[in-house]
Protein backbone atom coordinates (compact mmCIF):
# COMPACT_ATOMS: atom_id res chain seq x y z
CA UNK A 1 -101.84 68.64 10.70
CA UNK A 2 -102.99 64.92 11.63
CA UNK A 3 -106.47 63.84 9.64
CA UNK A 4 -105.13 65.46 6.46
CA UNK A 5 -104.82 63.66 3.32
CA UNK A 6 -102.03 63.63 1.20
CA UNK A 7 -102.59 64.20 -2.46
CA UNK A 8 -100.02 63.32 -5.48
CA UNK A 9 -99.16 65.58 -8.01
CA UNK A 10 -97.07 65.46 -11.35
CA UNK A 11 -95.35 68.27 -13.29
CA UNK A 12 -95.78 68.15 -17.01
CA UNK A 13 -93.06 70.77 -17.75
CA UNK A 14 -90.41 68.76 -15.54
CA UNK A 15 -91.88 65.58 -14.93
CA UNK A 16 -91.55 66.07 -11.55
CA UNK A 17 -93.58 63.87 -8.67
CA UNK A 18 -94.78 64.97 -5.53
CA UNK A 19 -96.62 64.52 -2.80
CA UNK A 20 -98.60 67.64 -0.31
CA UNK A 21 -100.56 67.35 2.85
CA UNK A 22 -103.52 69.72 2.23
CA UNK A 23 -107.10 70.17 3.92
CA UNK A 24 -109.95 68.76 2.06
CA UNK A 25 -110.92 72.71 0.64
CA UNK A 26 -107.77 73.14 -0.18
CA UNK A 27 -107.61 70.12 -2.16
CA UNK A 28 -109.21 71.67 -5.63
CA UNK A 29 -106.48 74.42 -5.45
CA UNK A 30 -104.10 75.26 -8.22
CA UNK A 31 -100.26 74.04 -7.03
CA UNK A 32 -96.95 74.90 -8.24
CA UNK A 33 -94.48 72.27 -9.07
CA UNK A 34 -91.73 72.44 -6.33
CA UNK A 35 -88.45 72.22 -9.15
CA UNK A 36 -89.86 74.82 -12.10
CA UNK A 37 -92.53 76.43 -10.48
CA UNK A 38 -95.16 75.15 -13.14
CA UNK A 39 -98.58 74.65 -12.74
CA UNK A 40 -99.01 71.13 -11.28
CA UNK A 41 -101.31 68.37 -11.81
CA UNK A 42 -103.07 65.97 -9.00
CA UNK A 43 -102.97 62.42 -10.03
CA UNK A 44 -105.77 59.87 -9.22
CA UNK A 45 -104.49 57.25 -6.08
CA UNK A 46 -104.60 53.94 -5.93
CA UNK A 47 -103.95 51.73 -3.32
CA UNK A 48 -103.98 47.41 -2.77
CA UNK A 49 -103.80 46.12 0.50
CA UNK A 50 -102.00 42.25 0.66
CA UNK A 51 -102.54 39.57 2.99
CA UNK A 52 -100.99 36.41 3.81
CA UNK A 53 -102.03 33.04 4.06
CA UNK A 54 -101.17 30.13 6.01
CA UNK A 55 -98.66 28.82 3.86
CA UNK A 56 -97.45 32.02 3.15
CA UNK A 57 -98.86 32.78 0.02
CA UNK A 58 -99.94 36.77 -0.90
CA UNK A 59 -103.34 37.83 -2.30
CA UNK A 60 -104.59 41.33 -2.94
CA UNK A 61 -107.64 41.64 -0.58
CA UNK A 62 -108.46 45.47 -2.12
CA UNK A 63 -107.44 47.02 -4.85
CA UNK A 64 -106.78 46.05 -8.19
CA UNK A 65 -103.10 46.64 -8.52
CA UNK A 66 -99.98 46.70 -6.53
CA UNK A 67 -99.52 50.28 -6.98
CA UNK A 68 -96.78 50.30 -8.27
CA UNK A 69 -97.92 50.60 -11.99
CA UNK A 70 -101.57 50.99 -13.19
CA UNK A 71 -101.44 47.31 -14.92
CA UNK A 72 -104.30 44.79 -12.87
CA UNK A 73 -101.69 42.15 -13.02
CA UNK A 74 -97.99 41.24 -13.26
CA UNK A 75 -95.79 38.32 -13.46
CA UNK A 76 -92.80 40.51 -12.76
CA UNK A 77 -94.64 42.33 -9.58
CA UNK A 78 -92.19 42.02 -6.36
CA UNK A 79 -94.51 43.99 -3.84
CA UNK A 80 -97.23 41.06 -2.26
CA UNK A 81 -94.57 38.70 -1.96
């Protein structure tokens, strides 16, 4: 199963997230959500990769977001530090 990507899905009956390891052909397949059995949906990811400096400072070197929320910025954001 190694070299396949993992693809996020939501529920819009249950809200439901979740994540499946599926082969590239299989990847434009219809899924059922794992709680109601609804017809899923795959989300778009995003990822931002961090690096620190020196003096121990954070800065996104990819990405435009943390990933933990779609905003490009926030004063609140825990994950690079």
């Amino acid at each position: 199963m190694s070299g396949m990507p993992i693809y996020e899905y939501i529920c819009p009956s249950c809200n439901a997230g979740f994540e499946l390891r599926r082969s590239f052909g299989e990847a434009g397949e219809a899924v059922s959500c794992p709680k109601c059995q609804a017809s899923a949906r795959k989300l778009f990811s995003s990822f931002t990769a961090f690096s620190k400096g020196a003096s121990g400072e954070s800065s996104s070197i990819m990405g435009d977001t943390c990933g933990t929320c779609p905003a490009t910025s926030c004063a609140t954001c825990e994950t690079g530090s």
